[in-house]
Protein backbone atom coordinates (compact mmCIF):
# COMPACT_ATOMS: atom_id res chain seq x y z
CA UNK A 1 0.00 0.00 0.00
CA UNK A 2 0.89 3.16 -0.80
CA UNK A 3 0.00 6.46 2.03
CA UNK A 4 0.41 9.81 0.52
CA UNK A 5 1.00 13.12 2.27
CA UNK A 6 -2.54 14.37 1.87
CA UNK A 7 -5.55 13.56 0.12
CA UNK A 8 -8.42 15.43 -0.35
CA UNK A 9 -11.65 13.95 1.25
CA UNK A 10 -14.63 14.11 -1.34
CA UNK A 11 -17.17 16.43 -0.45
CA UNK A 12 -20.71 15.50 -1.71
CA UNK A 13 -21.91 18.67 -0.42
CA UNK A 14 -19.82 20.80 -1.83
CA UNK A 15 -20.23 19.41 -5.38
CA UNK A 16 -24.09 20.15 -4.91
CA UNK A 17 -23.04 23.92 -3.78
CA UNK A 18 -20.81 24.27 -6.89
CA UNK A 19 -23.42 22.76 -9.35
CA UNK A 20 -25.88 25.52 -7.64
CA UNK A 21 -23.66 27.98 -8.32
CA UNK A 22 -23.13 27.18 -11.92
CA UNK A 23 -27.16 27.39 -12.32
CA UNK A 24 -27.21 30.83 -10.82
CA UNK A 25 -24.99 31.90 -13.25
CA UNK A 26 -22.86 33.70 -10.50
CA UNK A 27 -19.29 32.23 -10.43
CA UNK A 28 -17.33 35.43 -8.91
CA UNK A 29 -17.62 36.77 -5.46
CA UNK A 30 -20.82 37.01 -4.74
CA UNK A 31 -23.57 35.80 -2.30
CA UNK A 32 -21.76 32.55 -1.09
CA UNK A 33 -18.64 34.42 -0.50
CA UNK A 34 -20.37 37.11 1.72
CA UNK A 35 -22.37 33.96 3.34
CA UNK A 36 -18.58 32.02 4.06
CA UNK A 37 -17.09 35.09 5.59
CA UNK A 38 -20.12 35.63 7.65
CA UNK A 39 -20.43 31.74 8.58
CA UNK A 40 -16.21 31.72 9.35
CA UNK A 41 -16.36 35.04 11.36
CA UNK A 42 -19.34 33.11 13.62
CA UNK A 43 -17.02 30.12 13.82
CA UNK A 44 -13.98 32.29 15.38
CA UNK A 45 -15.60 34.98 17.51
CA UNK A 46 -14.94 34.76 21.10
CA UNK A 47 -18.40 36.77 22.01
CA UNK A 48 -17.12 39.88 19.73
CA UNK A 49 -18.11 41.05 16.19
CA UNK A 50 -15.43 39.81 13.68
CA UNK A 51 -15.26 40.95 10.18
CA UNK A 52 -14.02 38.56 7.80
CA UNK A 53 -12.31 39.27 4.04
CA UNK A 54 -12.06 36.20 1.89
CA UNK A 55 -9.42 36.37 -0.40
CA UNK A 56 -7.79 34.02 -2.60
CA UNK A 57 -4.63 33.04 -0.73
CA UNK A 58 -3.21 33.18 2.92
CA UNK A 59 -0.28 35.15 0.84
CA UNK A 60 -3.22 38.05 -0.01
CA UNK A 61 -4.70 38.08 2.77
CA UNK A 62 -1.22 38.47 5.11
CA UNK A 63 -0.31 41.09 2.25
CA UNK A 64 -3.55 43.03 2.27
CA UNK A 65 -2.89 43.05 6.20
CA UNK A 66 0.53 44.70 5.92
CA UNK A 67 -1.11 47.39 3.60
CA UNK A 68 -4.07 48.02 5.75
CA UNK A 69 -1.99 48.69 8.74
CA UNK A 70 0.50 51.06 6.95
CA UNK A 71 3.47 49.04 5.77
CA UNK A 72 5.75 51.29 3.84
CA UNK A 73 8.93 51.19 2.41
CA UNK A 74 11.95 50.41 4.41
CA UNK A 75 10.15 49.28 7.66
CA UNK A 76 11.24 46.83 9.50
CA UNK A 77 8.61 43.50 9.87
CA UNK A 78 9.43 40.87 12.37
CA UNK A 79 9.22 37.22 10.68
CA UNK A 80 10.04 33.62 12.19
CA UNK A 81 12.62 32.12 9.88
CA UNK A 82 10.84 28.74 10.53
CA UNK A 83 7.58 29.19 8.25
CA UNK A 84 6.74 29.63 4.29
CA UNK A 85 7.83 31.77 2.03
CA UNK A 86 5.00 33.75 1.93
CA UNK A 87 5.10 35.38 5.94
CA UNK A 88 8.58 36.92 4.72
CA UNK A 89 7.77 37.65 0.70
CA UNK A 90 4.87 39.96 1.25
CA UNK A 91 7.26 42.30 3.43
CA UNK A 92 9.21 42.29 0.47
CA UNK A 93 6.20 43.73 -1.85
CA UNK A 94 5.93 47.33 0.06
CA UNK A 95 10.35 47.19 -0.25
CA UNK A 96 10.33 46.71 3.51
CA UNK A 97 12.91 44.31 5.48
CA UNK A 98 12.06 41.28 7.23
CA UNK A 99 13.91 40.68 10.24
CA UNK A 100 14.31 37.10 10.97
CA UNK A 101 13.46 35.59 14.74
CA UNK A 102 14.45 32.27 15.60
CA UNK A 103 12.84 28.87 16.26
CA UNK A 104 11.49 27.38 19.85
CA UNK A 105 13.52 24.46 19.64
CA UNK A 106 10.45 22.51 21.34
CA UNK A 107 7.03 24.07 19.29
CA UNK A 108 9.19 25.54 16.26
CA UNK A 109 7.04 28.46 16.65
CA UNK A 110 8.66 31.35 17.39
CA UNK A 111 11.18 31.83 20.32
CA UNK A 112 9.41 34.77 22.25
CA UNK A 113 12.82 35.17 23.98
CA UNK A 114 14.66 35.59 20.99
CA UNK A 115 11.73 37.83 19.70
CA UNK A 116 11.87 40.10 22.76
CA UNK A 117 16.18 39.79 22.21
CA UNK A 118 15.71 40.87 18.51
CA UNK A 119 13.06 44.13 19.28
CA UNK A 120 15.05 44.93 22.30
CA UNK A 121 18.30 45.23 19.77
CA UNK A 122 16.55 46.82 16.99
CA UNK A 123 14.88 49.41 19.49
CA UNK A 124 18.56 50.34 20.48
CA UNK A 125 19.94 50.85 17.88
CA UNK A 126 22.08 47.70 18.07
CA UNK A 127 22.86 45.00 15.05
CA UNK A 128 20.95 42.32 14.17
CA UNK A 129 21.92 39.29 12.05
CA UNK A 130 21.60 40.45 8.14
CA UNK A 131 19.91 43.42 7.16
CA UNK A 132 20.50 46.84 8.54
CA UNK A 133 17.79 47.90 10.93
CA UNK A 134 19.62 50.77 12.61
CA UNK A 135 16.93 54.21 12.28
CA UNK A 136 14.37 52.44 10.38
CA UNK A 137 11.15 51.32 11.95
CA UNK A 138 9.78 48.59 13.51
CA UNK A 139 6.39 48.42 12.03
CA UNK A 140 4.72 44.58 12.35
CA UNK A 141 5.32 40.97 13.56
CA UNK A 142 4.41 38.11 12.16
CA UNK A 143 3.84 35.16 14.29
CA UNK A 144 3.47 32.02 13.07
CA UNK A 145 1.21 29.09 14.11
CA UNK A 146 3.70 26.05 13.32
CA UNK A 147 1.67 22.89 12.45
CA UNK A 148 -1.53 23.93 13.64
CA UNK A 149 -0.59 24.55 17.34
CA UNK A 150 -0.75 28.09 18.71
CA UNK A 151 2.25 30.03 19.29
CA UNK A 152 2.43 31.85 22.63
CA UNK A 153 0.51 35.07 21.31
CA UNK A 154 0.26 36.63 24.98
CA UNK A 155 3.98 37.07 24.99
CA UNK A 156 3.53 38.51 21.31
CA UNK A 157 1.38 41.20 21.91
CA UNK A 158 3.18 41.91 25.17
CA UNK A 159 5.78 42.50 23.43
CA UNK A 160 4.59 44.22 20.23
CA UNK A 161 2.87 46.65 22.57
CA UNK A 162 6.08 47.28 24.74
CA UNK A 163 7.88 48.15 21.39
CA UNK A 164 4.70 49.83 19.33
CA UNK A 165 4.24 47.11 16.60
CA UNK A 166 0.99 45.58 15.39
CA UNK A 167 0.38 41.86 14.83
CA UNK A 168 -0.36 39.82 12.10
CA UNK A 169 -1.08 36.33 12.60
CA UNK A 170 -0.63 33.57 9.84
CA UNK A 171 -2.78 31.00 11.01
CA UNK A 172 -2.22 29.32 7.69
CA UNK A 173 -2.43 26.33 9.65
CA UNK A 174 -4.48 26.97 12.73
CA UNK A 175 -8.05 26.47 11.98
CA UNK A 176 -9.76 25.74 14.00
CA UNK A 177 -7.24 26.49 17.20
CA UNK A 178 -7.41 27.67 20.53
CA UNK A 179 -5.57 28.81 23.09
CA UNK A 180 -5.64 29.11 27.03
CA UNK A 181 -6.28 32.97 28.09
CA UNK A 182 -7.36 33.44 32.45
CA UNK A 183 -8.55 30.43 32.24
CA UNK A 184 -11.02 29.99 29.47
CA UNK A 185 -10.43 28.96 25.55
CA UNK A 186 -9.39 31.53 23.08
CA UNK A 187 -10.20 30.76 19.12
CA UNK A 188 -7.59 31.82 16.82
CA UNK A 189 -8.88 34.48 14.70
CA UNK A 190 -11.25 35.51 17.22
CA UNK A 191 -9.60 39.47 18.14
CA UNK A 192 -6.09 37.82 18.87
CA UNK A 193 -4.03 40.27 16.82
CA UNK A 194 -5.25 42.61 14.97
CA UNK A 195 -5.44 40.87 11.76
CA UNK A 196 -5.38 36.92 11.87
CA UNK A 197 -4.72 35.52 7.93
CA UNK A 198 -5.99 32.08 7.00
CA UNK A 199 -5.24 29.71 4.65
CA UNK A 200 -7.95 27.26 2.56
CA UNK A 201 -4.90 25.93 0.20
CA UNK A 202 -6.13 21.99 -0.56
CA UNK A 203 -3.87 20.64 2.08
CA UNK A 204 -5.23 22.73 4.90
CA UNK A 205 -7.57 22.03 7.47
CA UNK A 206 -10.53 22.81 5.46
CA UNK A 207 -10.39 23.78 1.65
CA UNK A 208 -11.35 26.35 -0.93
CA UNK A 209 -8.68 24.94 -3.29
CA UNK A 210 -7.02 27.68 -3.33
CA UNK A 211 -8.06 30.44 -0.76
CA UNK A 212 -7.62 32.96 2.41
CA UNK A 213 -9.26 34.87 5.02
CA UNK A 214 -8.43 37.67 7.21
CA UNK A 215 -10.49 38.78 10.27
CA UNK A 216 -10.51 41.30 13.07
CA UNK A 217 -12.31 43.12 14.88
CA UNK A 218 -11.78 46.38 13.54
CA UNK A 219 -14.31 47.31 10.91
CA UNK A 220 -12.29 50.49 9.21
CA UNK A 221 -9.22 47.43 8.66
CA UNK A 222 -11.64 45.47 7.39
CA UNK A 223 -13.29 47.69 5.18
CA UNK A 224 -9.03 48.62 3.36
CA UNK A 225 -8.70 45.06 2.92
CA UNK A 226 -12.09 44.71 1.41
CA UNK A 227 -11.51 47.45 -0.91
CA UNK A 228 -7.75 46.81 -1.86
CA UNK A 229 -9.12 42.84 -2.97
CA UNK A 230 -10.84 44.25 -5.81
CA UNK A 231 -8.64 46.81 -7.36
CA UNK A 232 -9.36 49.27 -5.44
CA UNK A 233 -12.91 50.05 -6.46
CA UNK A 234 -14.80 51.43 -3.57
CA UNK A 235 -18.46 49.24 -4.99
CA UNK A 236 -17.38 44.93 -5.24
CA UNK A 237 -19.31 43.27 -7.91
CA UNK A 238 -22.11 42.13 -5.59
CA UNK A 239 -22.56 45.85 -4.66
CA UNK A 240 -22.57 46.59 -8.52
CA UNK A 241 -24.37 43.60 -10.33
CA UNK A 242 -27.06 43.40 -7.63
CA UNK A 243 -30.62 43.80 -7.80
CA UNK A 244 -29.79 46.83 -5.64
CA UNK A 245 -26.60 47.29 -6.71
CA UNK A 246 -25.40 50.87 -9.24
CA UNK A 247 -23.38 50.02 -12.18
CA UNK A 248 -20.67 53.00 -11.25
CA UNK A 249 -17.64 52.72 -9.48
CA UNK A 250 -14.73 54.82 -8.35
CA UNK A 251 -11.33 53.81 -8.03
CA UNK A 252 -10.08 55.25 -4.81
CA UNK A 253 -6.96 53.38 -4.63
CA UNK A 254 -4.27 51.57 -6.62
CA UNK A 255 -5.43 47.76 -5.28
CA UNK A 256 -4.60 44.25 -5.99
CA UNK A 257 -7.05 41.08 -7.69
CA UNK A 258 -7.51 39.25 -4.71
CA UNK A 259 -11.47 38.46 -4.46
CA UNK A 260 -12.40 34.51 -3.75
CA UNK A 261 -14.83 33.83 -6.40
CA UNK A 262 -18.31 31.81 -5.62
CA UNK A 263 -17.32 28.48 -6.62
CA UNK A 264 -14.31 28.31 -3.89
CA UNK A 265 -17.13 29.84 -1.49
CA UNK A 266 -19.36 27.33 -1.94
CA UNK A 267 -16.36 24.29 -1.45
CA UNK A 268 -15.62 26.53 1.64
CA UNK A 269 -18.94 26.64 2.95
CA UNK A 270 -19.30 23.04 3.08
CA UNK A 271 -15.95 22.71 4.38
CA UNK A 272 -16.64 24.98 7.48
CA UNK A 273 -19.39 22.85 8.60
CA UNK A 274 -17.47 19.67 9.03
CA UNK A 275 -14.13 22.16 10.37
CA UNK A 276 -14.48 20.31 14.12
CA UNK A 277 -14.67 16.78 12.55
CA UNK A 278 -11.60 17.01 10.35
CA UNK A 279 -9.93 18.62 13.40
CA UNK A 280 -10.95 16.06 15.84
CA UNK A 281 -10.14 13.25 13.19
CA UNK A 282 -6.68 14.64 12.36
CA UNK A 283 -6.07 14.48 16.26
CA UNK A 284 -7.14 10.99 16.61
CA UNK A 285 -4.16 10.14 14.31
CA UNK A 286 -1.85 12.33 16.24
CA UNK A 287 -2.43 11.11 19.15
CA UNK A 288 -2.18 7.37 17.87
CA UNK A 289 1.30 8.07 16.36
CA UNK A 290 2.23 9.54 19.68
CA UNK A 291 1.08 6.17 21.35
CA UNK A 292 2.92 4.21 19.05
CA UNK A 293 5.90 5.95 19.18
CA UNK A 294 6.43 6.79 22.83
CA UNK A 295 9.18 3.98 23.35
CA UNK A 296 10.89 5.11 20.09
CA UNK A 297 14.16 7.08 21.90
CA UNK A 298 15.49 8.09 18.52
CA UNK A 299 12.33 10.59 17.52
CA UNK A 300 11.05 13.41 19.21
CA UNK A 301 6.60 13.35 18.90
CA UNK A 302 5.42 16.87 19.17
CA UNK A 303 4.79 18.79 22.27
CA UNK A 304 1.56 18.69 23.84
CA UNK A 305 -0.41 20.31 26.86
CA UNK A 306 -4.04 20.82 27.82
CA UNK A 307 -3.93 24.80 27.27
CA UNK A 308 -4.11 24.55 23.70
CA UNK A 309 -6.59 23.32 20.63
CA UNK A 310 -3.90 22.27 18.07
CA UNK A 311 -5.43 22.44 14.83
CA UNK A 312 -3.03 19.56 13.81
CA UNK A 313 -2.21 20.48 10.71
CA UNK A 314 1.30 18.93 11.07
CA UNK A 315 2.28 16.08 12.93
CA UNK A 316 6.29 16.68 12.78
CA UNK A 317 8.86 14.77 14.66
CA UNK A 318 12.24 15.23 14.73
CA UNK A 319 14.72 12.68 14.66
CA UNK A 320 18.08 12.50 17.63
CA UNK A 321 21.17 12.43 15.14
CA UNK A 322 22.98 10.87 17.70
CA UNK A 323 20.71 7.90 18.12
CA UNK A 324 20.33 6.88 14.16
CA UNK A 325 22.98 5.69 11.56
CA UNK A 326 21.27 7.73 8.87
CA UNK A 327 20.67 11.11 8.36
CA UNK A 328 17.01 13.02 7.37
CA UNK A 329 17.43 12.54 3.48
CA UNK A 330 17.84 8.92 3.96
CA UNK A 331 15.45 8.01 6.35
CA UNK A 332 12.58 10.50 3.84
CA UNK A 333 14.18 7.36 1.52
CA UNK A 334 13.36 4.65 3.13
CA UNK A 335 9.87 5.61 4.27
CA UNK A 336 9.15 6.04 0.83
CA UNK A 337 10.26 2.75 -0.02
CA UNK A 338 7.59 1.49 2.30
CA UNK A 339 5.11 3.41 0.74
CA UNK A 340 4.60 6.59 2.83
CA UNK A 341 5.40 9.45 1.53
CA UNK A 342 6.62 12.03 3.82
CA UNK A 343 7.57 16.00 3.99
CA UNK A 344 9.85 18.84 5.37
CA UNK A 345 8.15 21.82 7.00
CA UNK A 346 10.55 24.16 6.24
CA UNK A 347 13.98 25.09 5.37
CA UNK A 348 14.61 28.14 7.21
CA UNK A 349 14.14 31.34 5.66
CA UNK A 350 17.41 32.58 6.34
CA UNK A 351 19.02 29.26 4.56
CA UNK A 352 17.28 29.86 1.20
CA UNK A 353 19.73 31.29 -1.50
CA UNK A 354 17.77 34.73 -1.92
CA UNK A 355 18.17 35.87 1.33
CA UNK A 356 21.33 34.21 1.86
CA UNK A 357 22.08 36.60 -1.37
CA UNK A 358 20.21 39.86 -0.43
CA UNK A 359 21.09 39.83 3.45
CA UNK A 360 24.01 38.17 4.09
CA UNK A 361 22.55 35.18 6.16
CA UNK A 362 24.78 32.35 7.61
CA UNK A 363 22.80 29.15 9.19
CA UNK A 364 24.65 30.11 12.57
CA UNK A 365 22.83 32.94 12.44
CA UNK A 366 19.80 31.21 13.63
CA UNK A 367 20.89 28.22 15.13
CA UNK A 368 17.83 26.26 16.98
CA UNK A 369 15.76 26.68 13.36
CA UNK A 370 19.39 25.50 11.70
CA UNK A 371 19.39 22.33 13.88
CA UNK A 372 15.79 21.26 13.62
CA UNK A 373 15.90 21.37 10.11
CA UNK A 374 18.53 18.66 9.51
CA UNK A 375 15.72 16.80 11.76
CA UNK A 376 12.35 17.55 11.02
CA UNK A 377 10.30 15.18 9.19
CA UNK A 378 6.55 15.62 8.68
CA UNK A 379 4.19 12.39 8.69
CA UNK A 380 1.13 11.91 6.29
CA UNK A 381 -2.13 13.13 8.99
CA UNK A 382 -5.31 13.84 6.79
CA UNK A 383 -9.13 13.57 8.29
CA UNK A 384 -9.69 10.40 5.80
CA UNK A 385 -6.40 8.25 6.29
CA UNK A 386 -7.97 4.60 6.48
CA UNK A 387 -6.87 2.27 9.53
CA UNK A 388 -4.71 0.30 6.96
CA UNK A 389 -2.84 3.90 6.50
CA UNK A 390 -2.48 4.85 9.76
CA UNK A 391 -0.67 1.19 10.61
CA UNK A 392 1.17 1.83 7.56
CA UNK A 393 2.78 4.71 8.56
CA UNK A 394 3.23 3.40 11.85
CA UNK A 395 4.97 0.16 11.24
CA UNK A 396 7.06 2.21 8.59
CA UNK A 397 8.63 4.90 11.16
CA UNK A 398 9.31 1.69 13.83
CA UNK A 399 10.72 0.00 11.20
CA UNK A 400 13.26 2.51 10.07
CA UNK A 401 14.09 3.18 13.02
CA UNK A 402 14.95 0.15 14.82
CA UNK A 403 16.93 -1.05 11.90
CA UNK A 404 19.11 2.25 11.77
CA UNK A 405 19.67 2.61 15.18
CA UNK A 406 23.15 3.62 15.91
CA UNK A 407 25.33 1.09 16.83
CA UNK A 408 25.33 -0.48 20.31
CA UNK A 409 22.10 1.13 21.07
């Protein structure tokens, strides 16, 4: 058998939506995408009113954020160098600098203490690995969920506050999360930053295909974002096409063509209602690998504690060099040769040629995100992995592993 890295689940219900959409003759944004931001601002709130912007990637919606909170040219924007391309790229569409924070060498989040090192320098005029920050200012962080499990955002916005920063979250992966705040649950998305960015790319937790959201609680940030999606045009083409709608428009302000159209609405829409199954489906499997696994001394499982909802979007371990005979390439190798296919979530930013090229970057630089990627290996975990596929993938990692051990182990 062979156990890929995702598959998408097929979604009767969503096929219906699409095929309604089709008869309506409305295929661009329209009344399912103003029903699926409605629906997925309901499914974050924490008791306040959230306004949600679907867009058509994480990427637009964590660039649309930037713009709406006044990004300009040569600011500095705080970035983990553990994450995607796109948390750094967008910072590099306004011409301002990312600044690179490492890795918690336990979540792979974040380090909040090398976060609060880094703003402390900057704020002083001191020198920070690769770019020059010295006089320019220190305008956003982005925090990063890694894998699905929430990052420790009370730290963040202590922090961004102490320094006079706003926060952006990419949840790309943390839908639906939670975190612990005096004492009761906090959803992701919910009024923790002031812009939270989703992603709905067809490996996520739910799906659009391809498509983001951004939400927060601040209607005038929602109302940029909404406006800079489309162009710039101050009337969307549900405001214009409309029974009630005008046929007129203004342009008001040099925008972008990010709008999620109908037919990803209407995937999204049926998506959202079966959000808590996939989640609590994709943690079944988590927490049956980290069964499994437990007496394995050459991998690391992932952390876990009660005063989070991990979205498990990931389930990453990391192997102990010391304890195997192979390195990371090999054992990717031989997992494959069993039949599961497996990933790397990420090389860090701050390894990759281009900013290697543009900033100067060694891998010393940031050395707990250095070290955990010569050991990170993600695991196939997707809502409709059969019980043959989960055993598949088990057997495969015990497998590898006890015949590599190191020698005399």
């Amino acid at each position: 058998m062979n156990v890929p890295f995702f598959r998408y689940e097929f979604d009767p219900e969503a096929l219906a939506a699409i095929e309604e959409c089709l008869r309506s003759g409305w295929l661009t944004t329209g009344p399912k995408t103003k029903e699926f931001e409605k629906r997925f601002a309901e499914a974050v709130s924490n008791g306040e009113t959230i306004h949600a912007v679907a867009v058509n990637s994480c990427t637009a919606a964590l660039h649309l954020a930037l713009e709406a909170v006044g990004v300009k040219r040569g600011d500095l924007v705080v970035v983990p160098t553990m994450t995607f391309a796109a948390t750094a790229e967008v910072v590099r569409y306004f011409d301002a600098i990312p600044v690179f924070v490492d890795a918690d060498p336990v979540t792979l989040s974040l380090s909040t203490l090398h976060l609060e090192e880094v703003m402390k320098t900057i704020a002083d005029g001191g020198k920070v690995p690769g770019p020059v920050t010295r006089g320019r200012r220190l305008r956003a962080v982005i925090p990063v969920h890694y894998g699905g499990r929430p990052c420790d955002l009370g730290k963040v916005n202590v922090l961004a506050a102490r320094y006079g920063c706003d926060v952006i979250e990419d949840a790309a992966h943390a839908f639906p999360a939670a975190f612990s705040e005096n004492g009761s649950l906090k959803k992701i998305g919910g009024g923790t930053s002031r812009i939270t960015c989703f992603s709905f790319y067809a490996n996520k937790t739910i799906t659009t295909g391809e498509g983001g959201m951004a939400t927060t609680t601040e209607p005038l940030l929602a109302e940029r974002m909404r406006l800079m999606s489309l162009h710039g045009m101050d009337r969307d083409p549900w405001n214009r096409y409309a029974k009630s709608g005008t046929w007129d428009y203004r342009l008001v302000a040099p925008g972008f063509k990010y709008n999620l159209t109908d037919i990803a609405s209407a995937i999204g829409l049926s998506q959202l209602e079966k959000a808590e199954r996939f989640r609590a489906a994709r943690q079944a499997i988590a927490e049956r690998y980290d069964r499994f696994f437990a007496d394995l001394e050459e991998i690391e499982t992932p952390p876990r504690s009660d005063d989070v909802v991990d979205a498990h979007h990931l389930y990453v371990i990391k192997l102990r060099p010391a304890a195997m005979a192979i390195d990371r390439a090999r054992f990717i190798e031989e997992m494959r040769a069993r039949g599961v296919v497996c990933s790397v979530h990420w090389r860090p930013l701050h390894m990759h040629p281009y900013y290697v090229e543009t900033y100067g970057y060694a891998p010393g630089d940031y050395p707990q995100a250095a070290a955990a990627w010569e050991r990170i290996v993600s695991l196939p975990l997707f809502p409709s992995m059969t019980e043959e596929e989960i055993e598949v993938v088990i057997t495969a990692v015990q497998e590898v592993v006890r015949r590599f051990r190191s020698k005399g182990r």
